[in-house]
PDB file of N, CA and C in Angstrom:
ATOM      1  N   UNK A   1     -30.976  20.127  -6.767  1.00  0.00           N
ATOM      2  CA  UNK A   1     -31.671  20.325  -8.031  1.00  0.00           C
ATOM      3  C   UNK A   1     -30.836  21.244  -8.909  1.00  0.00           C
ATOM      4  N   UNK A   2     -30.344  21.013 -10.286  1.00  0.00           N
ATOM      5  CA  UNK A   2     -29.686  21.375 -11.033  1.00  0.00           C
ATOM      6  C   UNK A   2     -30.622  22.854 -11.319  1.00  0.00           C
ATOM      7  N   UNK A   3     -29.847  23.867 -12.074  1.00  0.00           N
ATOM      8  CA  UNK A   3     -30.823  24.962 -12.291  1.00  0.00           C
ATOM      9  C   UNK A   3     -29.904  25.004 -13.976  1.00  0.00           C
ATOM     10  N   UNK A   4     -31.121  24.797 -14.886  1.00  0.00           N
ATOM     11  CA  UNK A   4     -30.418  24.310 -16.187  1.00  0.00           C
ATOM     12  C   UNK A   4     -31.223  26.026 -16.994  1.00  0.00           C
ATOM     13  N   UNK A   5     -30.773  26.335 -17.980  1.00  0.00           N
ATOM     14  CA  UNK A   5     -31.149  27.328 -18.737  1.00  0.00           C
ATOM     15  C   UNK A   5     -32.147  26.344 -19.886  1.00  0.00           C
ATOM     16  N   UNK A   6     -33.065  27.522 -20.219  1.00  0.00           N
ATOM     17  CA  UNK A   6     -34.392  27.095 -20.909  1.00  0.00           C
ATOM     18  C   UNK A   6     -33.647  26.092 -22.229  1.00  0.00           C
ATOM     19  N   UNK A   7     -32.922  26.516 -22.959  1.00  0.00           N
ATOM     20  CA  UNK A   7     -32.123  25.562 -23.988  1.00  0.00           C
ATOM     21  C   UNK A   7     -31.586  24.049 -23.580  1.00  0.00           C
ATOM     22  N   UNK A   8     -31.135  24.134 -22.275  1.00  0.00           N
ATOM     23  CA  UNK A   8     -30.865  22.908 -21.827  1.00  0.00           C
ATOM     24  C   UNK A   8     -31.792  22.114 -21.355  1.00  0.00           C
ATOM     25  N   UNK A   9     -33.217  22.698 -20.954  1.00  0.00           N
ATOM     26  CA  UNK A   9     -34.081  21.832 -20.416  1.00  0.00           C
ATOM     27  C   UNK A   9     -34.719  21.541 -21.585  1.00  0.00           C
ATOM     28  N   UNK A  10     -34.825  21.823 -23.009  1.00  0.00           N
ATOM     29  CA  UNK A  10     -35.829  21.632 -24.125  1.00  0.00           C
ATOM     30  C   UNK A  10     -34.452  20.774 -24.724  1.00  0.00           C
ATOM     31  N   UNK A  11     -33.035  20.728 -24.760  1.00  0.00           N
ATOM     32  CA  UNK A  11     -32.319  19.410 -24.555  1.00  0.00           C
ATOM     33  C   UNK A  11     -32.800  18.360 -24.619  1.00  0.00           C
ATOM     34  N   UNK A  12     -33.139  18.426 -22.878  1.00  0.00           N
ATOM     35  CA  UNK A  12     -33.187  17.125 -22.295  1.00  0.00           C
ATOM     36  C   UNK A  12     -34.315  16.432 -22.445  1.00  0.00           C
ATOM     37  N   UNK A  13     -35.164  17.662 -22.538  1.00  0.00           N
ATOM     38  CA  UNK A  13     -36.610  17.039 -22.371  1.00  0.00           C
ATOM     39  C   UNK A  13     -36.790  16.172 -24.183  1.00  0.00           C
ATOM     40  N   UNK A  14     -36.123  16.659 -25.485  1.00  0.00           N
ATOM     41  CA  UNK A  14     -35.609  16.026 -26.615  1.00  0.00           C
ATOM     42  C   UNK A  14     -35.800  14.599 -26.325  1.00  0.00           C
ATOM     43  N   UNK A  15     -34.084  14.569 -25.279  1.00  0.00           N
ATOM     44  CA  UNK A  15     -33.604  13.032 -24.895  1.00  0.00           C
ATOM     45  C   UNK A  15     -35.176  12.423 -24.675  1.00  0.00           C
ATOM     46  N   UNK A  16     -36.014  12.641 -24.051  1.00  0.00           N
ATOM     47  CA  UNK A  16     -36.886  12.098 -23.358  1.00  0.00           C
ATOM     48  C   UNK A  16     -38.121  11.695 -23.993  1.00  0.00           C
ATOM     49  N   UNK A  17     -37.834  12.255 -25.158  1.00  0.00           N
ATOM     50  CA  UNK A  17     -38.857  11.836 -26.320  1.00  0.00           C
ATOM     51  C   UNK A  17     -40.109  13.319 -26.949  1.00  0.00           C
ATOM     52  N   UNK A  18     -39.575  14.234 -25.951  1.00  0.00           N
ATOM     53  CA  UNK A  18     -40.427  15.367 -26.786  1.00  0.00           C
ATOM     54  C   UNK A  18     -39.959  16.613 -27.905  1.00  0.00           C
ATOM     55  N   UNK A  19     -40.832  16.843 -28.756  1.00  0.00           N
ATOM     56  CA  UNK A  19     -40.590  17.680 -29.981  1.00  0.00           C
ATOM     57  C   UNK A  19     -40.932  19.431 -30.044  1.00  0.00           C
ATOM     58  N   UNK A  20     -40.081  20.047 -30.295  1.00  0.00           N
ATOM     59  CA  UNK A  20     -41.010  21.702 -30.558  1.00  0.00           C
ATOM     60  C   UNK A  20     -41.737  21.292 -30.996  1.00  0.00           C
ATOM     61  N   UNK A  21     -42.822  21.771 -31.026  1.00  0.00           N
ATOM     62  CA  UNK A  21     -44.454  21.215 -31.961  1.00  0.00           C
ATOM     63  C   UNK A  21     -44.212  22.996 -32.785  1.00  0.00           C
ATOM     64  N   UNK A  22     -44.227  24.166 -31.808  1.00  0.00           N
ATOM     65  CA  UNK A  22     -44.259  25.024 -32.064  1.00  0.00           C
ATOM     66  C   UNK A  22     -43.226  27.010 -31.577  1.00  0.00           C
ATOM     67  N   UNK A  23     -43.299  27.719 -31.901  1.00  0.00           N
ATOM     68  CA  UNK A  23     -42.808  28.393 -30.865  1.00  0.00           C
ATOM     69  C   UNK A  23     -43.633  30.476 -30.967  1.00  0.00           C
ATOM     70  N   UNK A  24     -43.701  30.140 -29.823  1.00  0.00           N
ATOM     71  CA  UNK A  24     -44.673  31.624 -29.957  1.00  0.00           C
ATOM     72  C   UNK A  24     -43.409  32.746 -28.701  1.00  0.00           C
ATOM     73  N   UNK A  25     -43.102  33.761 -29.636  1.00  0.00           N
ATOM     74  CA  UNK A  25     -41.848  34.795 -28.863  1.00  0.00           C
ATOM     75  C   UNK A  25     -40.725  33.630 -27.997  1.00  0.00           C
ATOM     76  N   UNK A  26     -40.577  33.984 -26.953  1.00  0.00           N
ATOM     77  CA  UNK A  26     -39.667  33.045 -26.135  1.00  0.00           C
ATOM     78  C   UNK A  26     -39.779  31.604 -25.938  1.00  0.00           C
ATOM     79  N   UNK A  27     -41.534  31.361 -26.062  1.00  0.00           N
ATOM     80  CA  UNK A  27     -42.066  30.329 -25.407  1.00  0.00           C
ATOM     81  C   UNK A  27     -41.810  29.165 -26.204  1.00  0.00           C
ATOM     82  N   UNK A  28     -41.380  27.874 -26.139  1.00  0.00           N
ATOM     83  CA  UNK A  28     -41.274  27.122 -26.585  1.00  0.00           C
ATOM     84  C   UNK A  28     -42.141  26.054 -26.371  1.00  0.00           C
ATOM     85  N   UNK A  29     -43.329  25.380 -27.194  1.00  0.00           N
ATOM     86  CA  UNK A  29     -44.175  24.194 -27.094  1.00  0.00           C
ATOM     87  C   UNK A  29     -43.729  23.195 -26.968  1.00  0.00           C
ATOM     88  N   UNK A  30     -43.727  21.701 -26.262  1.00  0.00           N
ATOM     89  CA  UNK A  30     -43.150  20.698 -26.524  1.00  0.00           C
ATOM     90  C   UNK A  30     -44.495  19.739 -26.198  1.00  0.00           C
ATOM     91  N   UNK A  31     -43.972  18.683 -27.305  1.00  0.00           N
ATOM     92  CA  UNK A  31     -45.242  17.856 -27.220  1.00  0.00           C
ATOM     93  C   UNK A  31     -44.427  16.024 -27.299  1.00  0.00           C
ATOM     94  N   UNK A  32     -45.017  15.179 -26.378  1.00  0.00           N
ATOM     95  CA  UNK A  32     -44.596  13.992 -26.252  1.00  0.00           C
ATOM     96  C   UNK A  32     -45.660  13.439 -27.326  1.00  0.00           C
ATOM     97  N   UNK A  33     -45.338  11.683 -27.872  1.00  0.00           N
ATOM     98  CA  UNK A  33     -46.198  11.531 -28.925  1.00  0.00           C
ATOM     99  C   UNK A  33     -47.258  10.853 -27.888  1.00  0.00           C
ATOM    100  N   UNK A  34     -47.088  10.555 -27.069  1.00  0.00           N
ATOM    101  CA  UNK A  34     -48.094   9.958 -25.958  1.00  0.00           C
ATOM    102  C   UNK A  34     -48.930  10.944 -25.212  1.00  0.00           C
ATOM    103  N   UNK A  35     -48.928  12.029 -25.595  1.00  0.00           N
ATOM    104  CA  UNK A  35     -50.021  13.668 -25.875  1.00  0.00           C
ATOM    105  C   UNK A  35     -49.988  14.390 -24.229  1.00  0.00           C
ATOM    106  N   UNK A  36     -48.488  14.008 -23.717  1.00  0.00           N
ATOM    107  CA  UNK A  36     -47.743  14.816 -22.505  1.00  0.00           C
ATOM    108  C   UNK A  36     -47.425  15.859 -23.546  1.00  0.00           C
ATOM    109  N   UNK A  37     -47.397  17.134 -22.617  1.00  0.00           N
ATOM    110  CA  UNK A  37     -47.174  18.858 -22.885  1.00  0.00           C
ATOM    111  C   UNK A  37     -46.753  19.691 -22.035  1.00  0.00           C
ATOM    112  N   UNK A  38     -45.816  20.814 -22.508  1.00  0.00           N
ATOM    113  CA  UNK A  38     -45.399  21.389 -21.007  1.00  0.00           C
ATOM    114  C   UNK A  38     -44.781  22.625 -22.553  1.00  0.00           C
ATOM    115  N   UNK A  39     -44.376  23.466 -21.698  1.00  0.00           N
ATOM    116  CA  UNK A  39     -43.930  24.623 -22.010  1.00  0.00           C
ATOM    117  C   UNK A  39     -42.481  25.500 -21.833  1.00  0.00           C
ATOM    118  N   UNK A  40     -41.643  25.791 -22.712  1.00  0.00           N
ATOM    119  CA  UNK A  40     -40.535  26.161 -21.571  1.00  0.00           C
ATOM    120  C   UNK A  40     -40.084  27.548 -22.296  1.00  0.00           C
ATOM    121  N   UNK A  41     -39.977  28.267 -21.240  1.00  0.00           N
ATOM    122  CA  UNK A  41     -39.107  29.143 -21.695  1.00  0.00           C
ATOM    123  C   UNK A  41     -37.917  29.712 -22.226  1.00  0.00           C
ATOM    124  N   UNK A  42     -37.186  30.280 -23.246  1.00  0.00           N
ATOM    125  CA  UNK A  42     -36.200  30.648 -23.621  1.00  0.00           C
ATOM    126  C   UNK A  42     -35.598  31.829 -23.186  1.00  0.00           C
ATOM    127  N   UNK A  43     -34.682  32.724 -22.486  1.00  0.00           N
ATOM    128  CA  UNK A  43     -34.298  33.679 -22.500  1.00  0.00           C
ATOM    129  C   UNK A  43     -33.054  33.560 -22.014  1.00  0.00           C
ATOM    130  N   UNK A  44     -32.391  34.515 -23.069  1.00  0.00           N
ATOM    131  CA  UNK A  44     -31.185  34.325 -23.176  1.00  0.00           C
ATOM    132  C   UNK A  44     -29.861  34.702 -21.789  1.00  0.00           C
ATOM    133  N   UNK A  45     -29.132  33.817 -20.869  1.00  0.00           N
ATOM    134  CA  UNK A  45     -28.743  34.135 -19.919  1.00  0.00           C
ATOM    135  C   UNK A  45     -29.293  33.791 -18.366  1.00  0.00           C
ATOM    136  N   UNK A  46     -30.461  33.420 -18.989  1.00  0.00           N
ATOM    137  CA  UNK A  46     -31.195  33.225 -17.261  1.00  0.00           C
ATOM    138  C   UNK A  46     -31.180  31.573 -17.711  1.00  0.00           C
ATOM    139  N   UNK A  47     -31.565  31.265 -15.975  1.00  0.00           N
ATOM    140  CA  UNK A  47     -32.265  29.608 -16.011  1.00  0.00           C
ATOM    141  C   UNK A  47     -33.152  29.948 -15.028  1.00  0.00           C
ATOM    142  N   UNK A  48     -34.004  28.992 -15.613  1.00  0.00           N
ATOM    143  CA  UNK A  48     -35.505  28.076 -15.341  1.00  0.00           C
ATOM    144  C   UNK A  48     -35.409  28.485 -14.034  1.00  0.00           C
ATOM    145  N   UNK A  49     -36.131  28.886 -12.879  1.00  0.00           N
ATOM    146  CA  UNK A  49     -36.464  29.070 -11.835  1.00  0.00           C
ATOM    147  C   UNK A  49     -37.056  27.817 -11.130  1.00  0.00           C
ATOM    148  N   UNK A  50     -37.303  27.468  -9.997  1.00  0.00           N
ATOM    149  CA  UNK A  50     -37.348  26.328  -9.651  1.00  0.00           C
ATOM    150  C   UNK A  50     -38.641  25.867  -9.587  1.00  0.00           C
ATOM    151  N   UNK A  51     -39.325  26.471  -9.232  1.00  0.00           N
ATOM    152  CA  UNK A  51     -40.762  26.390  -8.975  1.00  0.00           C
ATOM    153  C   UNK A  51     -41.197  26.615 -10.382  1.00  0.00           C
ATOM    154  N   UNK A  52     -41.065  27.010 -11.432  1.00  0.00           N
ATOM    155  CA  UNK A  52     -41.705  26.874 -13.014  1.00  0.00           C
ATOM    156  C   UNK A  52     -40.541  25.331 -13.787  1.00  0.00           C
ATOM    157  N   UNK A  53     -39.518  25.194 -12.836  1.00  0.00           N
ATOM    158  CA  UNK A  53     -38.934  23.215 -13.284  1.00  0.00           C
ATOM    159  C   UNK A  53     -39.394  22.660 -12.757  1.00  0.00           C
ATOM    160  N   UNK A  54     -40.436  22.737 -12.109  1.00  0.00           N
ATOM    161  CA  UNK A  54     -41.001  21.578 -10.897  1.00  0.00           C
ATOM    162  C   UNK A  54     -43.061  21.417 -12.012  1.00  0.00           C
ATOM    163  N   UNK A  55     -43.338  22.550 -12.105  1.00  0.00           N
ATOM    164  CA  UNK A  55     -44.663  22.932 -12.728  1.00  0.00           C
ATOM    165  C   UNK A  55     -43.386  22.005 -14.282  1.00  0.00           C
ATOM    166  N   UNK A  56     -42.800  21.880 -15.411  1.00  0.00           N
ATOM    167  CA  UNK A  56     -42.601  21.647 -16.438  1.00  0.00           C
ATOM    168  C   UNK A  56     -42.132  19.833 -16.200  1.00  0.00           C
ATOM    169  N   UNK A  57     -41.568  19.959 -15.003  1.00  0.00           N
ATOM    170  CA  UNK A  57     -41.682  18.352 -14.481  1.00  0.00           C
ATOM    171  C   UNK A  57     -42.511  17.462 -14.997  1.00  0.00           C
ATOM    172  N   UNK A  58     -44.040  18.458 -13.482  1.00  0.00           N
ATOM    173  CA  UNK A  58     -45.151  17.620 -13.640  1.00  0.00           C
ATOM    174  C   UNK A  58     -46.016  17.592 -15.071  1.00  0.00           C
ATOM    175  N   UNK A  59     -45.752  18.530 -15.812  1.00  0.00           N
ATOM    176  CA  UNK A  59     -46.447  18.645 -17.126  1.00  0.00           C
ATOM    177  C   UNK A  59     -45.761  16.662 -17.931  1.00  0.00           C
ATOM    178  N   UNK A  60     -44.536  17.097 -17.733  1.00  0.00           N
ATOM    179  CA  UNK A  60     -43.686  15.984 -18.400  1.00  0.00           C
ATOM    180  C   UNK A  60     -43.696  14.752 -17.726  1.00  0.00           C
ATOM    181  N   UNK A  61     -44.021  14.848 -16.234  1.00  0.00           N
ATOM    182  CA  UNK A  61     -44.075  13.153 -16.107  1.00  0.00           C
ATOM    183  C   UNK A  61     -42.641  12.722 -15.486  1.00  0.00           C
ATOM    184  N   UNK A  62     -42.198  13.773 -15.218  1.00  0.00           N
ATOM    185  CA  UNK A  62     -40.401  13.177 -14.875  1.00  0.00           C
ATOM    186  C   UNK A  62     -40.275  13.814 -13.365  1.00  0.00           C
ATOM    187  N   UNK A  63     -39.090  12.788 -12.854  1.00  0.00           N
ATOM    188  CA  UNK A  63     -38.883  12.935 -12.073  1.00  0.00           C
ATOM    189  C   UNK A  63     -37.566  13.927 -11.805  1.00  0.00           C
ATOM    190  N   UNK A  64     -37.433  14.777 -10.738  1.00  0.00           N
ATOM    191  CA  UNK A  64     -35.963  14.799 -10.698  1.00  0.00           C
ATOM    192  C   UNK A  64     -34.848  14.308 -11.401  1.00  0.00           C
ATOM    193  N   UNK A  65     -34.723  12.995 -10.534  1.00  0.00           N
ATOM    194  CA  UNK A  65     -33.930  12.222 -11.075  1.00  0.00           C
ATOM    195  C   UNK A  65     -33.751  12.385 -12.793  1.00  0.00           C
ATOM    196  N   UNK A  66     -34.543  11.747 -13.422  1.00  0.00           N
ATOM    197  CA  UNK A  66     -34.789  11.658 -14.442  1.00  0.00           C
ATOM    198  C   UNK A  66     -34.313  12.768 -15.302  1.00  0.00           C
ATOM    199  N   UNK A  67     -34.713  14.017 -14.384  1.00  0.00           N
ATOM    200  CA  UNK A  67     -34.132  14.921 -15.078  1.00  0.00           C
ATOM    201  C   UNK A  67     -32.520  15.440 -15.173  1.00  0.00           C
ATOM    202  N   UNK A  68     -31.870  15.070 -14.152  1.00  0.00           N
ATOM    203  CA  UNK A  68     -30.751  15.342 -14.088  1.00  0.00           C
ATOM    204  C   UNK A  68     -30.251  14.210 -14.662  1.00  0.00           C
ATOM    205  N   UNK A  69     -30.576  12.902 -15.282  1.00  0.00           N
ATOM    206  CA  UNK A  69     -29.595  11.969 -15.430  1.00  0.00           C
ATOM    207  C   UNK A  69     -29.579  12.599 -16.832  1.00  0.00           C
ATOM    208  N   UNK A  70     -31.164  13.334 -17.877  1.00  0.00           N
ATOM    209  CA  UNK A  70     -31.037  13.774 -19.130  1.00  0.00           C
ATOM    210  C   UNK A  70     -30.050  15.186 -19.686  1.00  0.00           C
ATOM    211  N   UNK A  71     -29.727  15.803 -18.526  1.00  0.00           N
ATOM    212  CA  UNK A  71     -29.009  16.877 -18.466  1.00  0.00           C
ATOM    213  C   UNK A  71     -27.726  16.783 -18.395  1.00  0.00           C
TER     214      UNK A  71
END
């Protein structure tokens, strides 16, 4: 499992068809138009921890896979 920084996973998750809707401090909203939602964090230098990419996964509907082929 890739360990991608919060910028690269709001990337990919782009590729995949979702939009900032919004952004509150770090947190970044993303919204699919098919009314999938998930949340990701921004901070500068770190990446995504594994167990909060697995919780932004299932929000999104993707698989692994899926995710590393968008990355």
């Amino acid at each position: 499992m890739p360990r991608p920084s919060g910028p690269e996973v709001v990337r990919a998750l782009g590729k995949a068809g979702f939009e900032v809707v919004r952004v509150k401090g770090s947190h970044h909203f993303l919204k699919h138009e098919d009314g999938r939602a998930t949340v990701v964090p921004i901070h500068t230098g770190e990446t995504v921890g594994p167990g909060l990419l697995l919780k932004i996964l299932r929000d999104a509907e993707l698989t692994r896979d899926e995710l590393a082929a968008l990355l």
